[in-house]
PDB file of N, CA and C in Angstrom:
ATOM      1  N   UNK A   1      21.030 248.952 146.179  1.00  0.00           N
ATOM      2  CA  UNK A   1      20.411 247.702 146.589  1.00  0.00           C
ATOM      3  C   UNK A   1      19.324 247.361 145.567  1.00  0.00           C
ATOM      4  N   UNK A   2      19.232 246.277 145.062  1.00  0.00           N
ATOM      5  CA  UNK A   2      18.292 245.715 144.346  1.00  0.00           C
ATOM      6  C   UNK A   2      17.476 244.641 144.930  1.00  0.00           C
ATOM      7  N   UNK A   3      16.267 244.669 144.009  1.00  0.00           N
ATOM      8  CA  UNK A   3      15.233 244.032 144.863  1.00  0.00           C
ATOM      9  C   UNK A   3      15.527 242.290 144.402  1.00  0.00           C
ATOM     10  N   UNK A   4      15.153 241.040 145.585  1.00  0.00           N
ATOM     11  CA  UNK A   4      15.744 240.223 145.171  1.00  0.00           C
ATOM     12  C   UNK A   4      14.685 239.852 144.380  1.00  0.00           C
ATOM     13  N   UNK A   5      13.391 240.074 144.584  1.00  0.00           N
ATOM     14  CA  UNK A   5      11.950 238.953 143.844  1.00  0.00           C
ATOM     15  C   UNK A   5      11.826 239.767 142.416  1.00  0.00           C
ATOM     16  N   UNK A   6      12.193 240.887 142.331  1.00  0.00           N
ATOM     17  CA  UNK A   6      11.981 241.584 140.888  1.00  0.00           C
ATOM     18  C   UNK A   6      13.093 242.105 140.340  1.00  0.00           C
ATOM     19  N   UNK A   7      14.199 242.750 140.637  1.00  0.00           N
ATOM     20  CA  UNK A   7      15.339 242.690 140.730  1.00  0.00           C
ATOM     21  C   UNK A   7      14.965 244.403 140.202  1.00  0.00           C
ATOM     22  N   UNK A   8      14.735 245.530 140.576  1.00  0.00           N
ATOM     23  CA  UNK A   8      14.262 246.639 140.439  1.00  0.00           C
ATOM     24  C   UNK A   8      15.244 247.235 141.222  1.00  0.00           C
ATOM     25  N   UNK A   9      15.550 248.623 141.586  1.00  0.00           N
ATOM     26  CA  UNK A   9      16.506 248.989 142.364  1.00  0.00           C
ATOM     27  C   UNK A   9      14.997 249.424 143.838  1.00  0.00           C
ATOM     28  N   UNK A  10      15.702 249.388 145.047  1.00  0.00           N
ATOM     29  CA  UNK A  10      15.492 249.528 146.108  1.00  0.00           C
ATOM     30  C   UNK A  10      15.805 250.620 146.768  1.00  0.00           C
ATOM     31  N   UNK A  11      14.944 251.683 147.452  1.00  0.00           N
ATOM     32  CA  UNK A  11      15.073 253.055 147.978  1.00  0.00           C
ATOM     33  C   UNK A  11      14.911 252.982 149.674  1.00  0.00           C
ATOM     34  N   UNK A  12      15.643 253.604 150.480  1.00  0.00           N
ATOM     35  CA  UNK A  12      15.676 253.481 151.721  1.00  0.00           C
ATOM     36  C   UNK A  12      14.597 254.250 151.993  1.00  0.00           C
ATOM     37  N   UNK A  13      13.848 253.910 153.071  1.00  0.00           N
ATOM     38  CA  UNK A  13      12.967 254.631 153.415  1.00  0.00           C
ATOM     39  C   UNK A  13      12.150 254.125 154.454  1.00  0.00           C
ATOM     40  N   UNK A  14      12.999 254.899 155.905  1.00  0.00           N
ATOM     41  CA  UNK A  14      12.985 254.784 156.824  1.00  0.00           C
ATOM     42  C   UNK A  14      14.265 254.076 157.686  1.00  0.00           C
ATOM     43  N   UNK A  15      13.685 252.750 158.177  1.00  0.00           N
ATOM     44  CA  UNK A  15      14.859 251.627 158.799  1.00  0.00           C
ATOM     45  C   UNK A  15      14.978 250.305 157.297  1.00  0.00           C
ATOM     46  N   UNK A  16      14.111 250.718 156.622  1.00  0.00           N
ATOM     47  CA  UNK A  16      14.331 249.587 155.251  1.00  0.00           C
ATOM     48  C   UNK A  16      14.525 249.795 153.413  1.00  0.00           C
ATOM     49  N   UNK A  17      14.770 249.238 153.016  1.00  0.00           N
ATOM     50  CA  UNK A  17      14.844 249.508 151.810  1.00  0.00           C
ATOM     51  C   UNK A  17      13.321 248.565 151.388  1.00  0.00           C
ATOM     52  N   UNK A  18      12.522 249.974 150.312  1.00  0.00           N
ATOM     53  CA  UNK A  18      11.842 249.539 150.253  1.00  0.00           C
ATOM     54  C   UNK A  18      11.469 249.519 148.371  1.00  0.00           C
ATOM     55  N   UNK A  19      11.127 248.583 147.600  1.00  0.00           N
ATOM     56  CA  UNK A  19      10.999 248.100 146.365  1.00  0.00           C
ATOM     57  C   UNK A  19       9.598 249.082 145.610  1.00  0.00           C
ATOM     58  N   UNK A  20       9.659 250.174 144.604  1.00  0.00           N
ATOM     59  CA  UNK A  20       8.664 250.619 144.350  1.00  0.00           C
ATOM     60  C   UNK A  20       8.199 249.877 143.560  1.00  0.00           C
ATOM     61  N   UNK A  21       8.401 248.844 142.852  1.00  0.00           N
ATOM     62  CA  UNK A  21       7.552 247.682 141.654  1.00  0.00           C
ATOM     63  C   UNK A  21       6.828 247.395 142.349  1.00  0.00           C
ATOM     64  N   UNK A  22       7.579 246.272 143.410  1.00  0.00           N
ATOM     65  CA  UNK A  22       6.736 245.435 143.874  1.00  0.00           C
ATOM     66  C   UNK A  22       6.471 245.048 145.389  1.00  0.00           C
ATOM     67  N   UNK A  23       7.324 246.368 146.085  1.00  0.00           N
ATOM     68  CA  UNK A  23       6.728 246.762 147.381  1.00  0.00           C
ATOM     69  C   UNK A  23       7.512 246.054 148.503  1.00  0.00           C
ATOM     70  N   UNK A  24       8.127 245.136 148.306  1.00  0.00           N
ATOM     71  CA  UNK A  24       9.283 244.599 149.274  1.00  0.00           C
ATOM     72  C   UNK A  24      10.129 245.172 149.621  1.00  0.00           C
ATOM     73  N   UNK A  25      10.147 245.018 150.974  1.00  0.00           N
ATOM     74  CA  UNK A  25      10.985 245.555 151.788  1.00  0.00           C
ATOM     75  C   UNK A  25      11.959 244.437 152.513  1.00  0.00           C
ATOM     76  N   UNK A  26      12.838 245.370 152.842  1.00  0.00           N
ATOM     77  CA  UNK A  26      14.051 244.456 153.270  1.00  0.00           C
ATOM     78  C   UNK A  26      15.019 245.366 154.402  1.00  0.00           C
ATOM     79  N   UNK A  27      14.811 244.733 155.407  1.00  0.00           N
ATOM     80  CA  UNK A  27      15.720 245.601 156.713  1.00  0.00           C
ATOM     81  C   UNK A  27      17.144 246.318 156.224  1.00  0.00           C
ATOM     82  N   UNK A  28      17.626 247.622 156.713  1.00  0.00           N
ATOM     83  CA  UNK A  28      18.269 248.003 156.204  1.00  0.00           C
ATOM     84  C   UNK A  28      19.695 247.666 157.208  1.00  0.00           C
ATOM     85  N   UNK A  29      19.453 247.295 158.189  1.00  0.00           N
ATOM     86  CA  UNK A  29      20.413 247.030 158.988  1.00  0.00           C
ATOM     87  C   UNK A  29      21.610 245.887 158.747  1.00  0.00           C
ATOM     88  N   UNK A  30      22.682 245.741 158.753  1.00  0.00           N
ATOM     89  CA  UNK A  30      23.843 245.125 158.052  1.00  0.00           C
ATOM     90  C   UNK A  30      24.107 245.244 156.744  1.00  0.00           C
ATOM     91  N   UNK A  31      23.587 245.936 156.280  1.00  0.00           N
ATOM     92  CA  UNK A  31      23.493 246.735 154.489  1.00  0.00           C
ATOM     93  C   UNK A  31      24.321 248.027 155.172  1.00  0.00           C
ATOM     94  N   UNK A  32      25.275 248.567 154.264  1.00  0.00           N
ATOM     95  CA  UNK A  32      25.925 249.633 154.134  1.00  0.00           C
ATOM     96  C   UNK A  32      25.215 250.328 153.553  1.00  0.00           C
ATOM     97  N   UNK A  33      24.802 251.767 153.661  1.00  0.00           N
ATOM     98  CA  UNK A  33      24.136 252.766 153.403  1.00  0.00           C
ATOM     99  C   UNK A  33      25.482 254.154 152.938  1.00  0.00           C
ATOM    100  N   UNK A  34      24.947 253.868 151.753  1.00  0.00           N
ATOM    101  CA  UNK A  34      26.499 254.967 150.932  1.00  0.00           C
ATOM    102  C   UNK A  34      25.833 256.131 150.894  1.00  0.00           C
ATOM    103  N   UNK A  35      26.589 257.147 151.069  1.00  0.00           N
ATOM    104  CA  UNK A  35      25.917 258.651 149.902  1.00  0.00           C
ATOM    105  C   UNK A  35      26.708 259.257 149.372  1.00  0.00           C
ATOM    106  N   UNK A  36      26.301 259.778 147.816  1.00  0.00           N
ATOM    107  CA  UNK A  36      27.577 260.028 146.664  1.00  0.00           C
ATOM    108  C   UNK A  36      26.738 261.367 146.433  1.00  0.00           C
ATOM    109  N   UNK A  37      28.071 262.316 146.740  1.00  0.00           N
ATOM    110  CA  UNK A  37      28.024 263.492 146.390  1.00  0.00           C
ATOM    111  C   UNK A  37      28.961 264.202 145.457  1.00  0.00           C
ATOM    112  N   UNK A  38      28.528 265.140 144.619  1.00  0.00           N
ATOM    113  CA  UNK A  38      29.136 265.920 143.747  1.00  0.00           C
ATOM    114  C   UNK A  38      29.605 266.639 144.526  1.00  0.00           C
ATOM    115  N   UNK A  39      31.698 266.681 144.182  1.00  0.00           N
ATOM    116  CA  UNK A  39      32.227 267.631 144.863  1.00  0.00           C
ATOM    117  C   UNK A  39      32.941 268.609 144.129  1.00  0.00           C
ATOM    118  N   UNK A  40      32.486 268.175 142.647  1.00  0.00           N
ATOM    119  CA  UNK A  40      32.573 269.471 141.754  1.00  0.00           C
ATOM    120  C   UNK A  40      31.505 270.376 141.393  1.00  0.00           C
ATOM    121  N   UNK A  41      31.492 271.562 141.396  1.00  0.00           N
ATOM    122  CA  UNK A  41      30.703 272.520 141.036  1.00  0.00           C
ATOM    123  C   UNK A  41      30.643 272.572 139.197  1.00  0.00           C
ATOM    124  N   UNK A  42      29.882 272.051 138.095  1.00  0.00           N
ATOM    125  CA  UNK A  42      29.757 272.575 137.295  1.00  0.00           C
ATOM    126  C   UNK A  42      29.471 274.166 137.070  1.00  0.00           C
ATOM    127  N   UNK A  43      30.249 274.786 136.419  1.00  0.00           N
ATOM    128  CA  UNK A  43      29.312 276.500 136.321  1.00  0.00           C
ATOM    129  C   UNK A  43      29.483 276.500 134.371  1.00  0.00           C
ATOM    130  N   UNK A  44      27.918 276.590 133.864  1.00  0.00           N
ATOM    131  CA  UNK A  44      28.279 276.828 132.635  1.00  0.00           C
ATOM    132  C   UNK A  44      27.722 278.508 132.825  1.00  0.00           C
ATOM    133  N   UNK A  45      27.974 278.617 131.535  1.00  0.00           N
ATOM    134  CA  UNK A  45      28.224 280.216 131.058  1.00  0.00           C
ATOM    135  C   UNK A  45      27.702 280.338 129.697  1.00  0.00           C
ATOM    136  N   UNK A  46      27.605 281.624 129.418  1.00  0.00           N
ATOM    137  CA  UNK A  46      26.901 281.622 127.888  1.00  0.00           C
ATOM    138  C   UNK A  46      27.749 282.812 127.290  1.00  0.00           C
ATOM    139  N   UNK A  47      28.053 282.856 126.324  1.00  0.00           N
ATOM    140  CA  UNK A  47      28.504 283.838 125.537  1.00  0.00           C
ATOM    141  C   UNK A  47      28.118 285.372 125.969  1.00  0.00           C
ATOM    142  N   UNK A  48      26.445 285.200 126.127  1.00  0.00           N
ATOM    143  CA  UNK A  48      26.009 286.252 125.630  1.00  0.00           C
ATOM    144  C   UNK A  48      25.680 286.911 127.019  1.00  0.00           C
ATOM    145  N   UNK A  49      26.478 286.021 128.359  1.00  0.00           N
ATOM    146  CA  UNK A  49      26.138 286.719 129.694  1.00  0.00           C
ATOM    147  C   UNK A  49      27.805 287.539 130.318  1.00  0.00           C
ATOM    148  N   UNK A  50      27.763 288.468 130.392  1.00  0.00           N
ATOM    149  CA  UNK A  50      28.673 289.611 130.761  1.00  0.00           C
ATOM    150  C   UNK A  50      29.599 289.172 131.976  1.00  0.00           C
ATOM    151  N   UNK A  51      28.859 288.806 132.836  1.00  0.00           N
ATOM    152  CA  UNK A  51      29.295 288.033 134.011  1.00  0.00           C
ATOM    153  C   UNK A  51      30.675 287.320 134.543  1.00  0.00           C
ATOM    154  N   UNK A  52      29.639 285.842 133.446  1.00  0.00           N
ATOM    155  CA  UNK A  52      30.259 284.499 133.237  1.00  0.00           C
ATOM    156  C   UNK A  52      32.056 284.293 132.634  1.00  0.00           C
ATOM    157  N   UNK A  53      32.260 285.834 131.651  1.00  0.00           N
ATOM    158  CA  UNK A  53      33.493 285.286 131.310  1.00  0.00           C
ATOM    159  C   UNK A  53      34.963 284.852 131.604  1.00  0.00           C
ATOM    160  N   UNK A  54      34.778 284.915 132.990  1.00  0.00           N
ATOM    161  CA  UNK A  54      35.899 284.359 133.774  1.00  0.00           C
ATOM    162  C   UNK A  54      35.896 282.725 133.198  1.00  0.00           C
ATOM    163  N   UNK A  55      35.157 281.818 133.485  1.00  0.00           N
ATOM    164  CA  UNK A  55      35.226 280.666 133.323  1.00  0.00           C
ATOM    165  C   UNK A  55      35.054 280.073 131.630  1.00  0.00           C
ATOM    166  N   UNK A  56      35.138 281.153 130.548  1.00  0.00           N
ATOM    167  CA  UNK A  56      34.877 280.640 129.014  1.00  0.00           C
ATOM    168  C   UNK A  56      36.284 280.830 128.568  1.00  0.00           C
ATOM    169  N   UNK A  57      35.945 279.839 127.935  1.00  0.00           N
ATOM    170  CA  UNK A  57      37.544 279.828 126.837  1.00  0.00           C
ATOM    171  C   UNK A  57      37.627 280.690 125.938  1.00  0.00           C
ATOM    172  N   UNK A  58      39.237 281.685 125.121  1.00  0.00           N
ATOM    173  CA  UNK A  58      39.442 282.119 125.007  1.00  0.00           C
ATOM    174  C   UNK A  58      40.395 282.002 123.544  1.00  0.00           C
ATOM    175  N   UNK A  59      39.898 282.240 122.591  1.00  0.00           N
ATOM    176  CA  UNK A  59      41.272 282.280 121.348  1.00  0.00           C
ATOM    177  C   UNK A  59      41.156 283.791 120.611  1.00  0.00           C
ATOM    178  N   UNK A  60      42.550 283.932 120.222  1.00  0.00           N
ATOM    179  CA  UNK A  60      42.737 284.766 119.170  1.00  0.00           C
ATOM    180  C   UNK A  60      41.875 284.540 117.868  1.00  0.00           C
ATOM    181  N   UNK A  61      41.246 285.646 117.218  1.00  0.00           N
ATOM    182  CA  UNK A  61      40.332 285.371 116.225  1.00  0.00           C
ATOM    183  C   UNK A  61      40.509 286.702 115.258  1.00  0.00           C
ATOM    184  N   UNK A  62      39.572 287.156 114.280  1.00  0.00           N
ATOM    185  CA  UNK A  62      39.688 288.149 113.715  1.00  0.00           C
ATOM    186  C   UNK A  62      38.285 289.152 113.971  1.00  0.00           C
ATOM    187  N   UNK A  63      38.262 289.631 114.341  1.00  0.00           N
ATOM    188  CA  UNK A  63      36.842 290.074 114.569  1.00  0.00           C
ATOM    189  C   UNK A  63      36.035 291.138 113.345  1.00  0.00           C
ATOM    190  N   UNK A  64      34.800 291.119 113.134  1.00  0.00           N
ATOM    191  CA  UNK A  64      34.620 291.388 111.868  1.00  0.00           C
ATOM    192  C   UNK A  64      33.982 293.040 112.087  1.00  0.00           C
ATOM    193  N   UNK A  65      34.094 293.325 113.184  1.00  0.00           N
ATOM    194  CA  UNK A  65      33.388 295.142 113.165  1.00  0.00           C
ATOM    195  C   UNK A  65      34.450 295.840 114.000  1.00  0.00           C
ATOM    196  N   UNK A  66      35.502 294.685 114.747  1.00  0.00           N
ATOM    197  CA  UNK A  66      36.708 295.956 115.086  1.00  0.00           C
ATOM    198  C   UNK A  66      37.501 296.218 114.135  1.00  0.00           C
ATOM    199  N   UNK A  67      37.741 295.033 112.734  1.00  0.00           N
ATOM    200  CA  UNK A  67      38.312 294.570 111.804  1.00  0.00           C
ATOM    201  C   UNK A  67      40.177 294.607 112.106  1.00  0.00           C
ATOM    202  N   UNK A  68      40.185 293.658 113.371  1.00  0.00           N
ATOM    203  CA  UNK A  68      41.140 293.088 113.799  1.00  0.00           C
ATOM    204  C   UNK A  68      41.570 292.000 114.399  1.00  0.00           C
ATOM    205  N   UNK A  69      42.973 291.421 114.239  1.00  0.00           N
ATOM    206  CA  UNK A  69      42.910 290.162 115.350  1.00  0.00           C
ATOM    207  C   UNK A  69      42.774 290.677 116.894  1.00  0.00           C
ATOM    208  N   UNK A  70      41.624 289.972 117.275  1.00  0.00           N
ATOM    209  CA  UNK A  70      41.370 290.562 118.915  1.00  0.00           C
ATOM    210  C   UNK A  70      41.349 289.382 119.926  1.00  0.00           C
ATOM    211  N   UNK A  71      41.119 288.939 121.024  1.00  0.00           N
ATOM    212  CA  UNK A  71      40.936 288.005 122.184  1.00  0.00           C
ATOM    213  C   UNK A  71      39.268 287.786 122.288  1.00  0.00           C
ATOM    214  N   UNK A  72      38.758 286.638 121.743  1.00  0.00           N
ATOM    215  CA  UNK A  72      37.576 286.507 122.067  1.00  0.00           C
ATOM    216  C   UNK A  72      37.030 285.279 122.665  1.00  0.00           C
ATOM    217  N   UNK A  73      36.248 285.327 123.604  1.00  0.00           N
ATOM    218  CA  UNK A  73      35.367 284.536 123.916  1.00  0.00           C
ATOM    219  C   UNK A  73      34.750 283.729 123.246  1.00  0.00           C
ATOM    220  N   UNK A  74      35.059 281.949 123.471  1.00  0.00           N
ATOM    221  CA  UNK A  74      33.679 281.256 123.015  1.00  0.00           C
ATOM    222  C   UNK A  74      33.308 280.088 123.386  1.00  0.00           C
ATOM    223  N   UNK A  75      32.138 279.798 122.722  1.00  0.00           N
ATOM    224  CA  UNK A  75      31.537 278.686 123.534  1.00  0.00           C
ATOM    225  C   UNK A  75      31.054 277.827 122.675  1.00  0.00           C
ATOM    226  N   UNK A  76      31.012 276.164 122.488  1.00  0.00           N
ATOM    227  CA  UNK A  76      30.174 275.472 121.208  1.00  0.00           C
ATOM    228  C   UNK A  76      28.974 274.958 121.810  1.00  0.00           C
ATOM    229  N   UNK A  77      28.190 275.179 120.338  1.00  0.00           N
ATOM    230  CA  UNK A  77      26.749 274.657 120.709  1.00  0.00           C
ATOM    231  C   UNK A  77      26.518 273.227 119.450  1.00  0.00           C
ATOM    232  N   UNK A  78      25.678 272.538 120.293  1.00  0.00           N
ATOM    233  CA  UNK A  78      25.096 271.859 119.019  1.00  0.00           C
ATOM    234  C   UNK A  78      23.457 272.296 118.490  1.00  0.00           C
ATOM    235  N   UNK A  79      24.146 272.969 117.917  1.00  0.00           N
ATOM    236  CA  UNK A  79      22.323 273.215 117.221  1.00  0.00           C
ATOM    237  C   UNK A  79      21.906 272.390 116.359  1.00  0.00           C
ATOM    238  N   UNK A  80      22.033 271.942 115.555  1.00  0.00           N
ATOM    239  CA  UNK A  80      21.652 271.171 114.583  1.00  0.00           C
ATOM    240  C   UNK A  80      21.321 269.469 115.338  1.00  0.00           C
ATOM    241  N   UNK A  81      21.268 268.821 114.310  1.00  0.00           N
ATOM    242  CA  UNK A  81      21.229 267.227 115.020  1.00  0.00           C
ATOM    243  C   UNK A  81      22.658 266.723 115.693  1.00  0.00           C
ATOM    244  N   UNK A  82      22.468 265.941 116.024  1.00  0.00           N
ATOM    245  CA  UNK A  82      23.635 265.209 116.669  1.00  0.00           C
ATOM    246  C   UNK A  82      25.152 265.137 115.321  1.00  0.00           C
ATOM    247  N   UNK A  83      24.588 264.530 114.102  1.00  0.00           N
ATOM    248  CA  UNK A  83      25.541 264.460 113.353  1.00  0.00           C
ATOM    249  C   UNK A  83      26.030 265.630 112.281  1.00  0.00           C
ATOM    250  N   UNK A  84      25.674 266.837 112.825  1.00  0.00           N
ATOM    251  CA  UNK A  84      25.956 268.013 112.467  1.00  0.00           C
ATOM    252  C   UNK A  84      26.923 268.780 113.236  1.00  0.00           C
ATOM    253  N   UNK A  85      28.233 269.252 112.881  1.00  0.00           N
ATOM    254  CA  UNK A  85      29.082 269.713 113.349  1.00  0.00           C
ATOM    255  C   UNK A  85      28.621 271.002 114.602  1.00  0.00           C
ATOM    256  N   UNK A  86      29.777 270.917 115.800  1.00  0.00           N
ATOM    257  CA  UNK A  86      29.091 272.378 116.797  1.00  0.00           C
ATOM    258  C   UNK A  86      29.219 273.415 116.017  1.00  0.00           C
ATOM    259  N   UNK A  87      28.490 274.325 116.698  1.00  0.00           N
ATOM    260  CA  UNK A  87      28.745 275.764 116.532  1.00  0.00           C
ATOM    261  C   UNK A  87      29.536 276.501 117.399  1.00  0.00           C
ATOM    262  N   UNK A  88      30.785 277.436 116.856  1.00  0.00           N
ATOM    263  CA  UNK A  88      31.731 278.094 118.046  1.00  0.00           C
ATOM    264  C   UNK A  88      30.903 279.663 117.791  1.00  0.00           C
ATOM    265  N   UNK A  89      30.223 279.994 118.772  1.00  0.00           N
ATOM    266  CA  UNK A  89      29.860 281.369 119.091  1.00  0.00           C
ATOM    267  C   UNK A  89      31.026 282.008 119.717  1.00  0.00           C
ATOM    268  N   UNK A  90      31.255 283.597 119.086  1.00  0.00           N
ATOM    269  CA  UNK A  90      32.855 283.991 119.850  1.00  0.00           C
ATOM    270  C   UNK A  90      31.819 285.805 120.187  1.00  0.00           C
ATOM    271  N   UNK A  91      32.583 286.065 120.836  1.00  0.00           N
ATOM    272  CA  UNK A  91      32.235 286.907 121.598  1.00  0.00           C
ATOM    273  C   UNK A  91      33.388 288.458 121.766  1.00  0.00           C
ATOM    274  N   UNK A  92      33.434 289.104 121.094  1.00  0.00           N
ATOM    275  CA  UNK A  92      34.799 289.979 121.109  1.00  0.00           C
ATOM    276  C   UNK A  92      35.093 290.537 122.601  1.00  0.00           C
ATOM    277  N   UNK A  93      36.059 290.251 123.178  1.00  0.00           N
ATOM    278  CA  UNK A  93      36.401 291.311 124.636  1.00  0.00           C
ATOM    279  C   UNK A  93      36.607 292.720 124.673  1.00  0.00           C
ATOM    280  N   UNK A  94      36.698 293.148 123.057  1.00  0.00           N
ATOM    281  CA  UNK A  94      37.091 294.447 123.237  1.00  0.00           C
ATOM    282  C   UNK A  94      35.574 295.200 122.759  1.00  0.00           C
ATOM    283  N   UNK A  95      35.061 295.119 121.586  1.00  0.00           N
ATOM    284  CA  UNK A  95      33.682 296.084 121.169  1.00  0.00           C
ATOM    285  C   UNK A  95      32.175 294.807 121.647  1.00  0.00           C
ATOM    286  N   UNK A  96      32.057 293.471 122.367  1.00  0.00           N
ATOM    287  CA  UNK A  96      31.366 292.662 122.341  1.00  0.00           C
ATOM    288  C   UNK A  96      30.457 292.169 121.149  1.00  0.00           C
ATOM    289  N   UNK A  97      30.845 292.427 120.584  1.00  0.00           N
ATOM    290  CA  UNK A  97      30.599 291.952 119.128  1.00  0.00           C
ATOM    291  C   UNK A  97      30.122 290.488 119.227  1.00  0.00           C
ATOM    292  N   UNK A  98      28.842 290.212 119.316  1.00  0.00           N
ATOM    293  CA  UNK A  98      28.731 288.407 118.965  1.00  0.00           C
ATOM    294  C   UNK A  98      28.761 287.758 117.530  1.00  0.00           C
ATOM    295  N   UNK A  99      29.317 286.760 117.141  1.00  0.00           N
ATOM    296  CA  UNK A  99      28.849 286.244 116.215  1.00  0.00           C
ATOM    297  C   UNK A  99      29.294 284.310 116.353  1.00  0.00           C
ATOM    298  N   UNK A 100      29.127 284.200 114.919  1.00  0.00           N
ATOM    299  CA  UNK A 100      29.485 282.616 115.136  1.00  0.00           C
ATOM    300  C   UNK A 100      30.142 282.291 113.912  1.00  0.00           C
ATOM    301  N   UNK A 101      31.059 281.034 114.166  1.00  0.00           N
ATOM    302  CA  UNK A 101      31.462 280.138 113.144  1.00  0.00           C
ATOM    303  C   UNK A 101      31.014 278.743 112.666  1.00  0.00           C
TER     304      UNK A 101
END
């Protein structure tokens, strides 16, 4: 609901919607009153938590201290600025070996 004299958004509170700019209120009655809920669970995870790796993605890689192709864990980050490519942190399943690409 938006406010009509300032056009601000409008918060229920109580029996009315009430305008924090500029303080108008407006009966809430014949107004539909919605509520939007998240019915997905985000779960992030981190490389470097033992836990989590049920839910991280998974490629074949070479790993550099088992010095084999192994199944590893990973995850991208943006470290750098926005127009700087991610970072794939991989995670070995077999010796946990972290590193990055």
């Amino acid at each position: 609901m938006f406010c009509p004299k300032c056009g601000s958004m409008m918060f229920p509170s109580g029996r009315v919607y009430t305008c924090r700019h500029c303080m108008t209120e407006q009966d809430i009655a014949g107004n539909e009153q919605k509520i939007v809920t998240n019915i997905y669970k985000k779960e992030v995870a981190s490389v470097g938590e033992e836990d989590n790796t049920a839910i991280l993605a998974k490629e074949h890689v070479f790993c550099p201290v088992c010095e084999r192709d192994v199944e590893a864990y990973f995850e991208l980050r943006q470290m750098r600025s926005a127009d700087e490519p991610e970072t794939k942190i991989f995670r070995c399943s077999v010796c946990k070996h972290v590193w990055r690409e």
